[in-house]
C-alpha atoms as a PDB file:
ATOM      1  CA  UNK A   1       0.000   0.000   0.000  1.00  0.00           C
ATOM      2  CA  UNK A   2       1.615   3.482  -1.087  1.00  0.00           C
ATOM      3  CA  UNK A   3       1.681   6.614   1.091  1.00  0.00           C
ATOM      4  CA  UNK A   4      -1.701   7.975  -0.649  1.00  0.00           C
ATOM      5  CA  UNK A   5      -3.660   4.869  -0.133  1.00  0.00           C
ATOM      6  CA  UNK A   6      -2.853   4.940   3.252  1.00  0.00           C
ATOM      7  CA  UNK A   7      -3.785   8.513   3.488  1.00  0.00           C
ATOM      8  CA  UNK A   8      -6.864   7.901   1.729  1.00  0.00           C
ATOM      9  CA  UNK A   9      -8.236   5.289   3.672  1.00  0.00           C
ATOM     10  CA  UNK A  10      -7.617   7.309   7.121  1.00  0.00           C
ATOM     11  CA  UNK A  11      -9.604  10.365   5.477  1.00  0.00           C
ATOM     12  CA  UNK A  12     -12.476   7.758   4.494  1.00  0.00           C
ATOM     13  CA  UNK A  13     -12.678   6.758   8.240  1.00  0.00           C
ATOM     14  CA  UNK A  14     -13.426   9.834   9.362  1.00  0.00           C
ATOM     15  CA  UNK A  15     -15.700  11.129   6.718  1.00  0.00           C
ATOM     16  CA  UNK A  16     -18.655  10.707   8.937  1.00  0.00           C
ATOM     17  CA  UNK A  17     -17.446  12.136  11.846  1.00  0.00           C
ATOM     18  CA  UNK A  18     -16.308  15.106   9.903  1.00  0.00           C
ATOM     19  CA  UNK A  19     -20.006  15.125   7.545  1.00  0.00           C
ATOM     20  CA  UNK A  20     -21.605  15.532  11.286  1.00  0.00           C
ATOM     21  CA  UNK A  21     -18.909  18.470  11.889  1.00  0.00           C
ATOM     22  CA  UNK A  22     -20.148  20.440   9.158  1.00  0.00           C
ATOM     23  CA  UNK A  23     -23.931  19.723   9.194  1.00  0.00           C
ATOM     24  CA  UNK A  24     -24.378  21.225  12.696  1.00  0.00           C
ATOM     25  CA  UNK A  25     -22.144  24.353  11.169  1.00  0.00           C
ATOM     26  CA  UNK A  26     -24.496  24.959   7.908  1.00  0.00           C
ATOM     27  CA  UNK A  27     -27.353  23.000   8.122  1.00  0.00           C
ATOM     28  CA  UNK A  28     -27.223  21.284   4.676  1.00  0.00           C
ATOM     29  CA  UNK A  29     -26.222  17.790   3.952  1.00  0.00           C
ATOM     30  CA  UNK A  30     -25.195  19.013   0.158  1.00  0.00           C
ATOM     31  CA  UNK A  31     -22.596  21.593   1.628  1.00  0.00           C
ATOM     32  CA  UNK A  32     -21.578  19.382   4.474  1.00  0.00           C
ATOM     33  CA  UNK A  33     -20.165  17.157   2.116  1.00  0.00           C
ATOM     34  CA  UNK A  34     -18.579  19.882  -0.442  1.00  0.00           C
ATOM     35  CA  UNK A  35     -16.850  20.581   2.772  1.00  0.00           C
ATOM     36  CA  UNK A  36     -15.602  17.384   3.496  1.00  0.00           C
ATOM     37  CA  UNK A  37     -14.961  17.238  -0.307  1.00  0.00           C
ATOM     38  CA  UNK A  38     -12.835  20.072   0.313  1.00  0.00           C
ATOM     39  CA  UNK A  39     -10.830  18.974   2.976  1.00  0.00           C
ATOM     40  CA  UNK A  40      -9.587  16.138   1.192  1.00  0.00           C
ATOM     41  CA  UNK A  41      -8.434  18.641  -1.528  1.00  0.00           C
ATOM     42  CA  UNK A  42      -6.762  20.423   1.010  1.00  0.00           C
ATOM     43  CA  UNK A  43      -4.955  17.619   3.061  1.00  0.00           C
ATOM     44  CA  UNK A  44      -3.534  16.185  -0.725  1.00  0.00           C
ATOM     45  CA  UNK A  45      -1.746  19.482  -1.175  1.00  0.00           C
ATOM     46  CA  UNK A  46      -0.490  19.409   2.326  1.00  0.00           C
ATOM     47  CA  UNK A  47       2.463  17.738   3.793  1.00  0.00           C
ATOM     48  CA  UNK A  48       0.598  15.313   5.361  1.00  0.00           C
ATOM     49  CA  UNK A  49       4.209  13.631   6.716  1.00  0.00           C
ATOM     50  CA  UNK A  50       3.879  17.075   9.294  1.00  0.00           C
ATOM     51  CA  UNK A  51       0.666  16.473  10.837  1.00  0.00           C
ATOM     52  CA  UNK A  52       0.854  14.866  13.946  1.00  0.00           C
ATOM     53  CA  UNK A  53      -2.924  14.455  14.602  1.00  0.00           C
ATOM     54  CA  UNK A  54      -4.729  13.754  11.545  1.00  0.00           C
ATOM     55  CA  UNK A  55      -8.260  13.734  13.217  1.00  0.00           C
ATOM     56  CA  UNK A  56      -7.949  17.112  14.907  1.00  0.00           C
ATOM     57  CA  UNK A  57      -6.008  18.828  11.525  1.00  0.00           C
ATOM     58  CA  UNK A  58      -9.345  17.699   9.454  1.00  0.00           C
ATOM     59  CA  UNK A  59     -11.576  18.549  11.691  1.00  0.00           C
ATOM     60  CA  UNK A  60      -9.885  22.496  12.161  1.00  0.00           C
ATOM     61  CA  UNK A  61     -10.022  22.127   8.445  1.00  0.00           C
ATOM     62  CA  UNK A  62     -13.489  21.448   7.457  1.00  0.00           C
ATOM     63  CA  UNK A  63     -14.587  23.868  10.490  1.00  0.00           C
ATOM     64  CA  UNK A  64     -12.494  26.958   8.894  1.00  0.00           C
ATOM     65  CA  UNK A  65     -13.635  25.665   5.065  1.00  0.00           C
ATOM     66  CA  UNK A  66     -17.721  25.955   6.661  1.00  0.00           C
ATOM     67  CA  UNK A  67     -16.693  29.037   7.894  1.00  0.00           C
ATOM     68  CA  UNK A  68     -16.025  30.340   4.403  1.00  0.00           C
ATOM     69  CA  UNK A  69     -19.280  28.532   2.885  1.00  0.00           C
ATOM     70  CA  UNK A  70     -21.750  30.858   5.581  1.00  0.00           C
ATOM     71  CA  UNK A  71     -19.517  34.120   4.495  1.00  0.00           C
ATOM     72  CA  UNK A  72     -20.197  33.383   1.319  1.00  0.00           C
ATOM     73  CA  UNK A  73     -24.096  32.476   2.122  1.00  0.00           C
ATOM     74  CA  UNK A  74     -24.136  34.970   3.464  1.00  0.00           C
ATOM     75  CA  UNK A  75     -22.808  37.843   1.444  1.00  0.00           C
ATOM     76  CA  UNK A  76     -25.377  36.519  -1.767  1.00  0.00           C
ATOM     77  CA  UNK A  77     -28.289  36.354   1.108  1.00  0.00           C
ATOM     78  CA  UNK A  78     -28.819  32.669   0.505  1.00  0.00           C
ATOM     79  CA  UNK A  79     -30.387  30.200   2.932  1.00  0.00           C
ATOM     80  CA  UNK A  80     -29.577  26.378   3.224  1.00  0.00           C
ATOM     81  CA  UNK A  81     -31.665  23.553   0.903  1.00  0.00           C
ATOM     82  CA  UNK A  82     -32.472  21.094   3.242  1.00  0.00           C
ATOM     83  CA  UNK A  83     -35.649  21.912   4.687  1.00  0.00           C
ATOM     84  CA  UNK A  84     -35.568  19.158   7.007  1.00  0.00           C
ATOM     85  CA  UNK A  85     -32.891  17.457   9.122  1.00  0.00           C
ATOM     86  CA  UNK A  86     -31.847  14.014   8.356  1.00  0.00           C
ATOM     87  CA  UNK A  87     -32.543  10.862  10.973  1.00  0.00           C
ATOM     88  CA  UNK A  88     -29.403  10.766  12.591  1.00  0.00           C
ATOM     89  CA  UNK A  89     -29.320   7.370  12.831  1.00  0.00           C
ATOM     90  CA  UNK A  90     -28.969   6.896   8.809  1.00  0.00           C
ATOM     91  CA  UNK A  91     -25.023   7.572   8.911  1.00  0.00           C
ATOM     92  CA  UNK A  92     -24.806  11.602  10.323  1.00  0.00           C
ATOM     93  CA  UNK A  93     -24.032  10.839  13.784  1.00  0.00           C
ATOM     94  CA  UNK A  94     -20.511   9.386  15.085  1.00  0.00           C
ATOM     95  CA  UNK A  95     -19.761   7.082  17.568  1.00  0.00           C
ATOM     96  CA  UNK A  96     -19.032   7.606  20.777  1.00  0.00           C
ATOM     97  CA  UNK A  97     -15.281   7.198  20.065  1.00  0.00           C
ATOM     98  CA  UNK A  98     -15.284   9.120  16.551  1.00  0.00           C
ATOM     99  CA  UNK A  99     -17.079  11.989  18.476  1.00  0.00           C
ATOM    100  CA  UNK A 100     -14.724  11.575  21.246  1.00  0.00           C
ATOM    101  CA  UNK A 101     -11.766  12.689  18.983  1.00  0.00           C
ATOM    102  CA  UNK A 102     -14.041  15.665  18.059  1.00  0.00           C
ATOM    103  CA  UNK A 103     -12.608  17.521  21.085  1.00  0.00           C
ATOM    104  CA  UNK A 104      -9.075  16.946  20.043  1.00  0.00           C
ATOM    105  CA  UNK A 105      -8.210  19.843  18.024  1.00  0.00           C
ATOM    106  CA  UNK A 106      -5.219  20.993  16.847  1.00  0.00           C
ATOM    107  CA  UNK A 107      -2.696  22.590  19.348  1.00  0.00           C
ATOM    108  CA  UNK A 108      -4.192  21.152  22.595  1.00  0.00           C
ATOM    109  CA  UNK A 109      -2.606  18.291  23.360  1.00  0.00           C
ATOM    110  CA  UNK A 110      -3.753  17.786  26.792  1.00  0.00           C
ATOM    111  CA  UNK A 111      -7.684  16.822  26.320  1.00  0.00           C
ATOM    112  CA  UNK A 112      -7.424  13.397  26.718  1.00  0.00           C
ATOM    113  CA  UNK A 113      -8.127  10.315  28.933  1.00  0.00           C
ATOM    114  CA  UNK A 114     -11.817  11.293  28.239  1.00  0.00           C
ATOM    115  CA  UNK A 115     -14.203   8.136  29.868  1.00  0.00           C
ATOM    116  CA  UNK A 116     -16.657   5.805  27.855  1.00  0.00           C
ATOM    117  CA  UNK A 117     -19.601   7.716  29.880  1.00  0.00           C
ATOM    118  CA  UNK A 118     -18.335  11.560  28.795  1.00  0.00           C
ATOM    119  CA  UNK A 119     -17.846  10.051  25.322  1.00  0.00           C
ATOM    120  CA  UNK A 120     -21.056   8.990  25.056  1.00  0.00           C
ATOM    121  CA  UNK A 121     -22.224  11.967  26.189  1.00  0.00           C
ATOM    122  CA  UNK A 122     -20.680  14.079  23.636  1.00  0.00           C
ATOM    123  CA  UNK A 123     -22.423  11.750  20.702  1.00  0.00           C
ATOM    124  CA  UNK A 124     -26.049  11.797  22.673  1.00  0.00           C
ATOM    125  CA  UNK A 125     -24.876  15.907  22.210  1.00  0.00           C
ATOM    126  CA  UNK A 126     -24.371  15.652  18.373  1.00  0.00           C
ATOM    127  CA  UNK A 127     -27.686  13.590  18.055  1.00  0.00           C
ATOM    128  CA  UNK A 128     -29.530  16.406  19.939  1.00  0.00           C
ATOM    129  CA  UNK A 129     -28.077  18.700  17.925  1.00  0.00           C
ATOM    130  CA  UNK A 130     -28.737  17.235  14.256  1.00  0.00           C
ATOM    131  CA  UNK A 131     -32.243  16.544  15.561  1.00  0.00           C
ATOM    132  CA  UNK A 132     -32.867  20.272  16.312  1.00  0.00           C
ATOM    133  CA  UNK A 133     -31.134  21.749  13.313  1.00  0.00           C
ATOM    134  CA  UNK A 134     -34.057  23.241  11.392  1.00  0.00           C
ATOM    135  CA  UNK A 135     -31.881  26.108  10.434  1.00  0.00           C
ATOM    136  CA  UNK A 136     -27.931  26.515  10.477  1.00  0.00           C
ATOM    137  CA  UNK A 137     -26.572  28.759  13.134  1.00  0.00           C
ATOM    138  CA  UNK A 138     -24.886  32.034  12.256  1.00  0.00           C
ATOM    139  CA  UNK A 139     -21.549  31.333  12.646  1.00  0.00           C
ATOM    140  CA  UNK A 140     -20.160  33.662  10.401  1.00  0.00           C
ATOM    141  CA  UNK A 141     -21.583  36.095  12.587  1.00  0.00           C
ATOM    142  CA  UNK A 142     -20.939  34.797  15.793  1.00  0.00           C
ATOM    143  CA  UNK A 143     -17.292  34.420  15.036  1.00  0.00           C
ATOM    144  CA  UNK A 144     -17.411  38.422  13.916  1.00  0.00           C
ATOM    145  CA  UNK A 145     -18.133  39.132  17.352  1.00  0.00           C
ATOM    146  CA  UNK A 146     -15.868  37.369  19.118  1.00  0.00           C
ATOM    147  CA  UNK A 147     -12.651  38.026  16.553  1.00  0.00           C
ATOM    148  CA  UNK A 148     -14.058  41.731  17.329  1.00  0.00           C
ATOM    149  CA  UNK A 149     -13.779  40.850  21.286  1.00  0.00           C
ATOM    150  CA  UNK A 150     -10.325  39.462  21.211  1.00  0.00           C
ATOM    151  CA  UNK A 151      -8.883  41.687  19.175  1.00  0.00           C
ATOM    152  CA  UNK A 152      -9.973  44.671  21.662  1.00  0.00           C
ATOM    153  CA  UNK A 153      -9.064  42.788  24.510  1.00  0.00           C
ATOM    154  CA  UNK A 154      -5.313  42.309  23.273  1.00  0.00           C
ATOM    155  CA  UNK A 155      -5.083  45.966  21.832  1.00  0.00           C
ATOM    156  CA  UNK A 156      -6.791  47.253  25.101  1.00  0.00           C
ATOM    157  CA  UNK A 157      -9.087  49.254  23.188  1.00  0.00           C
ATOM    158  CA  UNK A 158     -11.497  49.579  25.694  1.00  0.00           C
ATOM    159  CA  UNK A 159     -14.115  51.803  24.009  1.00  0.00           C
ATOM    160  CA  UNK A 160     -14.427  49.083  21.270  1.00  0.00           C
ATOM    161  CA  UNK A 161     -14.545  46.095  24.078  1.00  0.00           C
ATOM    162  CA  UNK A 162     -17.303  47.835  25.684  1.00  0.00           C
ATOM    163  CA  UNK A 163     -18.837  48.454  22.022  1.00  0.00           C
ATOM    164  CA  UNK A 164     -19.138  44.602  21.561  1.00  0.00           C
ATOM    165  CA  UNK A 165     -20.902  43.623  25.279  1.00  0.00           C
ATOM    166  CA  UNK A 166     -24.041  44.200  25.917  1.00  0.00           C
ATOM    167  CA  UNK A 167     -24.827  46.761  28.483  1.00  0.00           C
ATOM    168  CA  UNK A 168     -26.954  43.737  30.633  1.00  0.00           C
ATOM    169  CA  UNK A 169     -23.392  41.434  30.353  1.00  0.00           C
ATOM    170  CA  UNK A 170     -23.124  38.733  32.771  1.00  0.00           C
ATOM    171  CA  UNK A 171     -19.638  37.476  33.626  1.00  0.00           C
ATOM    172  CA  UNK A 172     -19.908  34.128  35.483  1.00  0.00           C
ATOM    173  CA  UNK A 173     -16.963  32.077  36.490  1.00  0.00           C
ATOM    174  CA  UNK A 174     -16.553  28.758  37.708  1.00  0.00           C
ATOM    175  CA  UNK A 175     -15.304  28.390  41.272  1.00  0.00           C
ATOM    176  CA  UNK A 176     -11.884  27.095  39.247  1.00  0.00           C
ATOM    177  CA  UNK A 177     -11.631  30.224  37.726  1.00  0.00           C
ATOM    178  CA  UNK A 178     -12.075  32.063  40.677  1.00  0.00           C
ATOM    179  CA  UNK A 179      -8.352  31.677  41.928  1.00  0.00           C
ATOM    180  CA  UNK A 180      -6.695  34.721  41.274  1.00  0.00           C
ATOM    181  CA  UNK A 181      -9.659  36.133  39.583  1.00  0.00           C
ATOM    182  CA  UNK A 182     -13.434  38.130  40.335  1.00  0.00           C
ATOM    183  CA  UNK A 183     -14.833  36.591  43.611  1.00  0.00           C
ATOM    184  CA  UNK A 184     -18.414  36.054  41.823  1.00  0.00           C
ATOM    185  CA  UNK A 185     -20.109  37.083  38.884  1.00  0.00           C
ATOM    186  CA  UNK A 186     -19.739  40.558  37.259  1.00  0.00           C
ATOM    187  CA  UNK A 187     -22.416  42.256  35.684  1.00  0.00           C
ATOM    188  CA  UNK A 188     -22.204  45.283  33.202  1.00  0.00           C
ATOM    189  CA  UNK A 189     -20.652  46.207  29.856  1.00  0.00           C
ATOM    190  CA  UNK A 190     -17.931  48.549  31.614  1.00  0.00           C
ATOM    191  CA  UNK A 191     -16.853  46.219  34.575  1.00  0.00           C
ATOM    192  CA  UNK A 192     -16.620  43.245  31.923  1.00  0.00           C
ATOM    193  CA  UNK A 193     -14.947  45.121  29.932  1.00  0.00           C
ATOM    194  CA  UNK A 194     -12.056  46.172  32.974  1.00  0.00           C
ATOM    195  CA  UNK A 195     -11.637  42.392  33.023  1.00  0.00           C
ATOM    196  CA  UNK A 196     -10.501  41.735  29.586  1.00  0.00           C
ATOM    197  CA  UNK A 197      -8.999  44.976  28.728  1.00  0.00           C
ATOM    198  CA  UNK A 198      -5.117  44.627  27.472  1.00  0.00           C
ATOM    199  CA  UNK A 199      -5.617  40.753  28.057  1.00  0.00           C
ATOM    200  CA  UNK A 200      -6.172  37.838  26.176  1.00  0.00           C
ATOM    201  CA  UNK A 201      -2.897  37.133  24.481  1.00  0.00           C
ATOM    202  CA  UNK A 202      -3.030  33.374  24.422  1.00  0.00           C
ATOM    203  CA  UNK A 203      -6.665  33.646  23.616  1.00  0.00           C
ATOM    204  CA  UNK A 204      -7.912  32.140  19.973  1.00  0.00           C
ATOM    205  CA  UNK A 205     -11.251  31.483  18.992  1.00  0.00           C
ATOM    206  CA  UNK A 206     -12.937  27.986  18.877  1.00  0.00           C
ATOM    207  CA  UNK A 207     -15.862  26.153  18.634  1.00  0.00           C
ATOM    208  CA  UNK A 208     -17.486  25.501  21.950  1.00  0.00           C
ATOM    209  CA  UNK A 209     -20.093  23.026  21.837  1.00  0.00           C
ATOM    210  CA  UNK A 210     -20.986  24.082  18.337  1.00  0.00           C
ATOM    211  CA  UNK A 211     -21.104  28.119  19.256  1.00  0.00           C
ATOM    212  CA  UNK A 212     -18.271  30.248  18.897  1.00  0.00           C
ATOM    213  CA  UNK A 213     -16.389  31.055  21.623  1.00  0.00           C
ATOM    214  CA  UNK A 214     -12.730  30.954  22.987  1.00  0.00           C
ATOM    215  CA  UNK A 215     -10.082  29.053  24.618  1.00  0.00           C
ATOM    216  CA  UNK A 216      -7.130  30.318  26.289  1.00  0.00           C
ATOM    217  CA  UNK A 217      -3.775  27.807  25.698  1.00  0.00           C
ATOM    218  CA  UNK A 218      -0.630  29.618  26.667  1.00  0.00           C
ATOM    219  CA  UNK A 219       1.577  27.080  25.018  1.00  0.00           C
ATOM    220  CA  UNK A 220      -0.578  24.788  24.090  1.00  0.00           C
ATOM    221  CA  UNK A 221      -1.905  23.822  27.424  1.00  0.00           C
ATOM    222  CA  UNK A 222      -5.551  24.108  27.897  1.00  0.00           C
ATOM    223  CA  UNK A 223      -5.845  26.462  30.838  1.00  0.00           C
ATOM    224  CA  UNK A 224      -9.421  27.869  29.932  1.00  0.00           C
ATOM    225  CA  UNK A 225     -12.483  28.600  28.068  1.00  0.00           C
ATOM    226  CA  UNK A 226     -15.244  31.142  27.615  1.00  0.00           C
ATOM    227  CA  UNK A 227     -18.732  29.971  26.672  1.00  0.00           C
ATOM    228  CA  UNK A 228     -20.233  32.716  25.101  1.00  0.00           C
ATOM    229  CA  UNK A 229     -23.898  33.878  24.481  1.00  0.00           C
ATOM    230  CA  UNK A 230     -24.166  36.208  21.626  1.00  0.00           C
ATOM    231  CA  UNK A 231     -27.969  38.675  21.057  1.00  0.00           C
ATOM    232  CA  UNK A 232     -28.180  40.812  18.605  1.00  0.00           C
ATOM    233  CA  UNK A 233     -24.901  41.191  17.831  1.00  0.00           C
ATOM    234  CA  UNK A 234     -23.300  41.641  21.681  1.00  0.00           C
ATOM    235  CA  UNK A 235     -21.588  39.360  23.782  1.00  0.00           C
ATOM    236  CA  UNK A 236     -24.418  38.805  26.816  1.00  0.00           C
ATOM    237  CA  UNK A 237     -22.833  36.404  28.851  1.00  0.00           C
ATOM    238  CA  UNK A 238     -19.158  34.848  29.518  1.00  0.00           C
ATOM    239  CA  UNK A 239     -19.145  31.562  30.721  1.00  0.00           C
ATOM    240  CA  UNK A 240     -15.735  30.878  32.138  1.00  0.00           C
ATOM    241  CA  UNK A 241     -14.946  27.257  32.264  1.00  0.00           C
ATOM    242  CA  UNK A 242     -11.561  26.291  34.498  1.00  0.00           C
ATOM    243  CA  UNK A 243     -12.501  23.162  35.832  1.00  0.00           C
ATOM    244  CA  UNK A 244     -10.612  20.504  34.603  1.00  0.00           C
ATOM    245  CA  UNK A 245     -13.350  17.797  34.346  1.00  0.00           C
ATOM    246  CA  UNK A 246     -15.556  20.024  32.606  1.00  0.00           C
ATOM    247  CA  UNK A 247     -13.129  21.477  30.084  1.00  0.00           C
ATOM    248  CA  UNK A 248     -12.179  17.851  29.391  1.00  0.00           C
ATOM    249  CA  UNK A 249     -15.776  17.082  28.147  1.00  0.00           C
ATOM    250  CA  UNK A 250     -16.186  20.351  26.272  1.00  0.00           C
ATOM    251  CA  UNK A 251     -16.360  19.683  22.245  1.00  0.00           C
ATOM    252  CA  UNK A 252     -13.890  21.879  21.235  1.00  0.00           C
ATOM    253  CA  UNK A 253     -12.576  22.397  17.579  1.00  0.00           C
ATOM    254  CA  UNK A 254     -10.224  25.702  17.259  1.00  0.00           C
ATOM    255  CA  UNK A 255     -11.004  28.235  14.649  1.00  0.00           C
ATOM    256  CA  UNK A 256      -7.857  30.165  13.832  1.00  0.00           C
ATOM    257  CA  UNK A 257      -4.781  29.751  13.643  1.00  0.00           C
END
């Protein structure tokens, strides 16, 4: 067997898993799999002899290539095909263990040893998820915001990190994230703000359980991660997630690079 059969039939093993990955992003089986389509394009003009993690490269991949497809929906003012979602159990849905390796993305190492009962958890997730899908989440849009967020936070612009909260924003940590942090939950665009001002540095944005949010990995150890709620266009809450058994059953796929 040569070098691109071999490649080839690791791709076809996880073009399920990755065909779930996309539907929950756009809500159409056709452009799920022009995505995975894509992907494979991509990974046969890469050097796939520097990829370490083949599963969590892919999946960045085909998250980054959806990303494109709802810009692009978006910009012509289109809406998805499929009117209906598909029955999961026809083929959509991973296993337990293929969802499993969802969380492993690229650059974060250190989400592992994750149990049979959290793995099944994150695939009972995905089946919620492709059940519910009438209509594919804005993304695009979500991942405006937040690039908008970080990129105030880092600059400390804090006029345009205030802009992006909504005056109403909760901040609520976990008692993990308490240590050397707030001692309970903040509330208001200009104190949230104060928080993140000049900050975020090793802060990129990810997929969070299928919304848009961001994890914090100074050197590529997961340290933490901000769930997110996004309304019309503001950042309403911040979710911070430090505990260590709940970041490891987060489903986590990071965004940029």
């Amino acid at each position: 067997m040569d070098q691109h059969e071999g490649l080839a039939q690791r791709f076809e093993a996880q073009r399920g898993r990755l065909r779930g990955v996309a539907y929950r992003m756009l809500g159409s089986l056709g452009e799920a799999e022009d995505a995975v389509q894509e992907a494979w394009l991509r990974l046969g003009r890469a050097d796939s002899g520097g990829i370490d993690n083949l599963e969590g490269w892919l999946t960045t991949v085909v998250a980054r290539v959806c990303l494109d497809m709802l810009r692009s929906r978006k910009s012509r003012g289109e809406q998805p095909l499929d009117d209906q979602a598909p029955d999961p159990d026809r083929g959509l849905a991973p296993d337990p263990q293929e969802e499993a390796l969802l969380a492993d993305s690229v650059g974060l190492a250190p989400i592992v040893g994750r149990s049979t009962a959290a793995a099944r958890q994150l695939a009972s997730r995905a089946r919620r998820r492709v059940r519910g899908a009438a209509a594919a989440p804005d993304i695009a849009r979500q991942r405006e915001v937040v690039g908008a967020f970080l990129a105030a936070a880092r600059g400390g612009d804090f006029e345009a990190l205030v802009s992006v909260l909504d005056p109403e924003v909760v901040f609520r940590p976990d008692p993990a994230a308490l240590r050397g942090g707030p001692s309970a939950e903040v509330r208001g665009a200009q104190a949230v703000a104060k928080l993140f001002s000049g900050r975020a540095q090793a802060a990129r944005a990810a997929l969070v359980n299928g919304a848009v949010g961001v994890v914090v990995a100074p050197r590529g150890r997961l340290f933490l991660v901000l769930g997110l709620k996004i309304s019309a266009g503001k950042i309403s809450e911040v979710e911070v997630i430090a505990d260590p058994a709940r970041l490891r059953r987060l489903d986590l796929a990071v965004l940029d690079g």
